[in-house]
N, C-alpha and C. Protein backbone atom coordinates (compact mmCIF):
# COMPACT_ATOMS: atom_id res chain seq x y z
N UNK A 1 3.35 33.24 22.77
CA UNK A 1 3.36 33.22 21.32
C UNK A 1 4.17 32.02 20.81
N UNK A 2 5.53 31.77 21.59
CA UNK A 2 5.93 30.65 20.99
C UNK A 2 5.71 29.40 21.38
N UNK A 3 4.33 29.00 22.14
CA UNK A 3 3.83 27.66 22.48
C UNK A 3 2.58 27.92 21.37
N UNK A 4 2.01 28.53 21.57
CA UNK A 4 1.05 28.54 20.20
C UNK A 4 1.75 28.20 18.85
N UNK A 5 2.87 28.88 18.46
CA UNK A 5 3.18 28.27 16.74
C UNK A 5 3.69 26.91 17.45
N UNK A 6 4.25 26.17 18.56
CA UNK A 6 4.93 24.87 18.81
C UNK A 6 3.81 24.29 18.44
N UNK A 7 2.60 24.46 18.95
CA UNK A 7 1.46 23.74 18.92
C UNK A 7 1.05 24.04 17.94
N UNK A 8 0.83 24.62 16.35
CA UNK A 8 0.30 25.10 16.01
C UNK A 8 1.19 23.53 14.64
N UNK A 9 2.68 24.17 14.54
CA UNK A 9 3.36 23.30 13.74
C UNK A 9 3.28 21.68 14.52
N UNK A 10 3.50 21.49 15.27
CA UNK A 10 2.61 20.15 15.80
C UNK A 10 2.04 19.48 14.91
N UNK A 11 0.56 20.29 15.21
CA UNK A 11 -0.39 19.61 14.82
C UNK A 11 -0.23 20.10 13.06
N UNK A 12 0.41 20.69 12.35
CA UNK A 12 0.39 20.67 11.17
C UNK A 12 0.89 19.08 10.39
N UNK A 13 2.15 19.22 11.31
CA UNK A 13 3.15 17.95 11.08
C UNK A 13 1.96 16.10 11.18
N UNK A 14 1.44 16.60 12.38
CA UNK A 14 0.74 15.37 12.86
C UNK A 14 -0.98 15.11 11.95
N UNK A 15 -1.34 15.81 11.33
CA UNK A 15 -2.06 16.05 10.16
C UNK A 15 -1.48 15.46 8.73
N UNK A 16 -0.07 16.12 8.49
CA UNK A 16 0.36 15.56 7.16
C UNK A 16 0.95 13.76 7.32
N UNK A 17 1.28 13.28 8.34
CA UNK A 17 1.66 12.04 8.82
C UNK A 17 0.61 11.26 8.75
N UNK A 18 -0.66 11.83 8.98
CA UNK A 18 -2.04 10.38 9.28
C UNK A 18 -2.66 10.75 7.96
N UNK A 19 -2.05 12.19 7.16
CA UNK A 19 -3.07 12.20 5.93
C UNK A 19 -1.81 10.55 4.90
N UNK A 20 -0.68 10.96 5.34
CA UNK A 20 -0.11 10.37 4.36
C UNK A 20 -0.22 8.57 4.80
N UNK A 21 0.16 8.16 6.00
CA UNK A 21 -0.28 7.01 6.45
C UNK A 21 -2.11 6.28 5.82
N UNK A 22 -2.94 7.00 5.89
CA UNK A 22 -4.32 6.82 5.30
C UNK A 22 -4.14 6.20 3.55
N UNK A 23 -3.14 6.62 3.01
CA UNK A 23 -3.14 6.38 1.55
C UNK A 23 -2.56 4.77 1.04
N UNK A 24 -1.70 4.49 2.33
CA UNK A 24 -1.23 3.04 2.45
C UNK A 24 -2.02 2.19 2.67
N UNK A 25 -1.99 0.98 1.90
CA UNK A 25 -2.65 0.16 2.10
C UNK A 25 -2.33 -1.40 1.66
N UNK A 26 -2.58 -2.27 2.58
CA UNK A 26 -1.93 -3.56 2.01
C UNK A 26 -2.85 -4.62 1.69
N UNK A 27 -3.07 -5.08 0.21
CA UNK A 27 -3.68 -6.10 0.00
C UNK A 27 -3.28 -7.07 -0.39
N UNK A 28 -4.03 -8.76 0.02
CA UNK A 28 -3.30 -9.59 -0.38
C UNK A 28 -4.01 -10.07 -1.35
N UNK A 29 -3.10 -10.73 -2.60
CA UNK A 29 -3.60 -10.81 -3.84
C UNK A 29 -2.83 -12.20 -4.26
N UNK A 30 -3.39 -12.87 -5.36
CA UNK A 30 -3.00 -13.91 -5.75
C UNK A 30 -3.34 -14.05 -7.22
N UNK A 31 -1.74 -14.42 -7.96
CA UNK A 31 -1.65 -13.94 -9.17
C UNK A 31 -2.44 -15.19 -10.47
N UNK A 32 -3.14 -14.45 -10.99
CA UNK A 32 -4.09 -15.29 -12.09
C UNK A 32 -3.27 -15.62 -13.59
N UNK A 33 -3.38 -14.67 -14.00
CA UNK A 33 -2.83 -15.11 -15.17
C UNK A 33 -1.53 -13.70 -15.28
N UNK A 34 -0.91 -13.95 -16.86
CA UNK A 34 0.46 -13.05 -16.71
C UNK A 34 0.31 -12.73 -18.06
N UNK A 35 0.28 -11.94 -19.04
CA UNK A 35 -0.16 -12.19 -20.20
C UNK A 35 0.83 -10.98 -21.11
N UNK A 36 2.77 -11.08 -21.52
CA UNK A 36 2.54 -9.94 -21.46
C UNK A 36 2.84 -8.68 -20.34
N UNK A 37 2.68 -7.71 -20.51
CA UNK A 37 2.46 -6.73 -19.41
C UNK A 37 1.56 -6.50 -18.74
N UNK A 38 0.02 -6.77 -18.80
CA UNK A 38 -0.89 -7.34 -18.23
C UNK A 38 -0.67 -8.69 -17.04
N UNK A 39 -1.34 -8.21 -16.31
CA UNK A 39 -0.81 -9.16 -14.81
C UNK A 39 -2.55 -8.66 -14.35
N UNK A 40 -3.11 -10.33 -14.18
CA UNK A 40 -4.52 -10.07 -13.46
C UNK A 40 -4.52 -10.98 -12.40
N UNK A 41 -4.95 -10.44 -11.33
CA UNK A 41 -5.02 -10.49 -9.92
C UNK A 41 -6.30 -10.56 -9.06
N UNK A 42 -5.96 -11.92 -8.34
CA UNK A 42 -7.62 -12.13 -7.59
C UNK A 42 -7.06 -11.64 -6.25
N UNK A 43 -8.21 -10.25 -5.89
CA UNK A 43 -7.44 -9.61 -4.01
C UNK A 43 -8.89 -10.14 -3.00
N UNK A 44 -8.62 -9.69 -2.16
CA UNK A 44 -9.81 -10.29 -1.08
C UNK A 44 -11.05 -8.42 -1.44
N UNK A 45 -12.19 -9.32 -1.12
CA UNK A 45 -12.81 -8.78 -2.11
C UNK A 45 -13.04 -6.87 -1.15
N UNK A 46 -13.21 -7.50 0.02
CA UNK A 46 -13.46 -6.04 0.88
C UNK A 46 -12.86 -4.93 1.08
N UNK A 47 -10.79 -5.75 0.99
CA UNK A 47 -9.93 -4.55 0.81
C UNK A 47 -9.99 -3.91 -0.60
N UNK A 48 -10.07 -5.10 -2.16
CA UNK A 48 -9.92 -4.05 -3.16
C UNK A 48 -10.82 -3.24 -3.74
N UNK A 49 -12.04 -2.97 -2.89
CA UNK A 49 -12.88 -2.06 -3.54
C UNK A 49 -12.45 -1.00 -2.88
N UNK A 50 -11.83 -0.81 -2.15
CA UNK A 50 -10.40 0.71 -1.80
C UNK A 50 -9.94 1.24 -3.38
N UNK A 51 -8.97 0.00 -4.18
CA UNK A 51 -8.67 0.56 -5.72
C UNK A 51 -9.80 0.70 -6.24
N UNK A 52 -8.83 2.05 -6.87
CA UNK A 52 -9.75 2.71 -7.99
C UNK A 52 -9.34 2.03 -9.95
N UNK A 53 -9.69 2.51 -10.63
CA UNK A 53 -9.46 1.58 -11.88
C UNK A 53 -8.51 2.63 -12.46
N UNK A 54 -7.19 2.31 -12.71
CA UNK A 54 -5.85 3.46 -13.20
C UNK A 54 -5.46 4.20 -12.54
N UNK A 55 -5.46 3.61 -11.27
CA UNK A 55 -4.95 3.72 -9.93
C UNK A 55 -3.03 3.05 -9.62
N UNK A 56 -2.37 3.81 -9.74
CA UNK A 56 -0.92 3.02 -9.38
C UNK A 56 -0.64 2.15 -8.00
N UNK A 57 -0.68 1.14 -8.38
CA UNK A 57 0.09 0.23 -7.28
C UNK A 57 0.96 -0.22 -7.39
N UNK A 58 1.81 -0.58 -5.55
CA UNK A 58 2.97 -1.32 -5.84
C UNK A 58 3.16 -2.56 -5.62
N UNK A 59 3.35 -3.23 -6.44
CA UNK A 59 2.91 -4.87 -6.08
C UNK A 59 4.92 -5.38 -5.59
N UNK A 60 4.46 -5.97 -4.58
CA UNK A 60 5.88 -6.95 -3.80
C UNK A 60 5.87 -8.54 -3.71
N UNK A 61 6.58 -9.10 -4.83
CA UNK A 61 6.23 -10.53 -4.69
C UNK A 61 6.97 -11.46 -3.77
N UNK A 62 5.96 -11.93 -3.59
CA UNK A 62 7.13 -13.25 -2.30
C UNK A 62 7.86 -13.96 -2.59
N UNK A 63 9.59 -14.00 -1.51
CA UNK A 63 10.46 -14.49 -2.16
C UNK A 63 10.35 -16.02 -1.88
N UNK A 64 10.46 -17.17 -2.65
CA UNK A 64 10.53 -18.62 -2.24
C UNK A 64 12.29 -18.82 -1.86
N UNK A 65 11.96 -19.57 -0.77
CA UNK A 65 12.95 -20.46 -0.38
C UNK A 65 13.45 -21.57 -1.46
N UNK A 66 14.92 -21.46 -1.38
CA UNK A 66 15.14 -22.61 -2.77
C UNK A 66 15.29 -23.74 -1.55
N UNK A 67 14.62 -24.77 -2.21
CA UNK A 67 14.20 -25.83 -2.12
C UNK A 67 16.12 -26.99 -1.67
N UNK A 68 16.69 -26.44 -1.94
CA UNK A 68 18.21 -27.39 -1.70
C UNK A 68 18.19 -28.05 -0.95
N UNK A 69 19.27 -28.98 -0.34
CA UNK A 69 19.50 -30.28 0.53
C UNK A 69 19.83 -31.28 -0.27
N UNK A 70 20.34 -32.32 1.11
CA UNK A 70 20.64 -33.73 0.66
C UNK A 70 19.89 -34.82 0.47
């Protein structure tokens, strides 16, 4: 009985991990215009037909190197 619930919570655990992993997703995007709170974005075309339209994303912008020296 108690290798059945081990196995049982297992695979519950290992279910909620690949459901939640599945929802991640990384696209790369390149910023068009800024207008405002409006921000429009050209992504590669195959990953963003994944988004949906009023769909929340989290956008992470890349940090630049400052340019310094002699």
């Amino acid at each position: 009985m108690k290798k059945s619930m081990c196995t049982l919570a297992l695979a519950a655990l290992f279910t909620v991990v690949a459901a939640g992993a599945s929802f991640a997703a990384k696209i790369d995007c390149t910023v068009d215009s800024v207008n405002a709170d409006k921000v429009t974005m050209t992504c590669d075309k195959e990953k963003a037909q994944a988004l949906k339209a009023g769909e929340k994303v989290k956008v992470n912008s890349q940090k630049k190197a400052a340019g310094e020296g002699c």
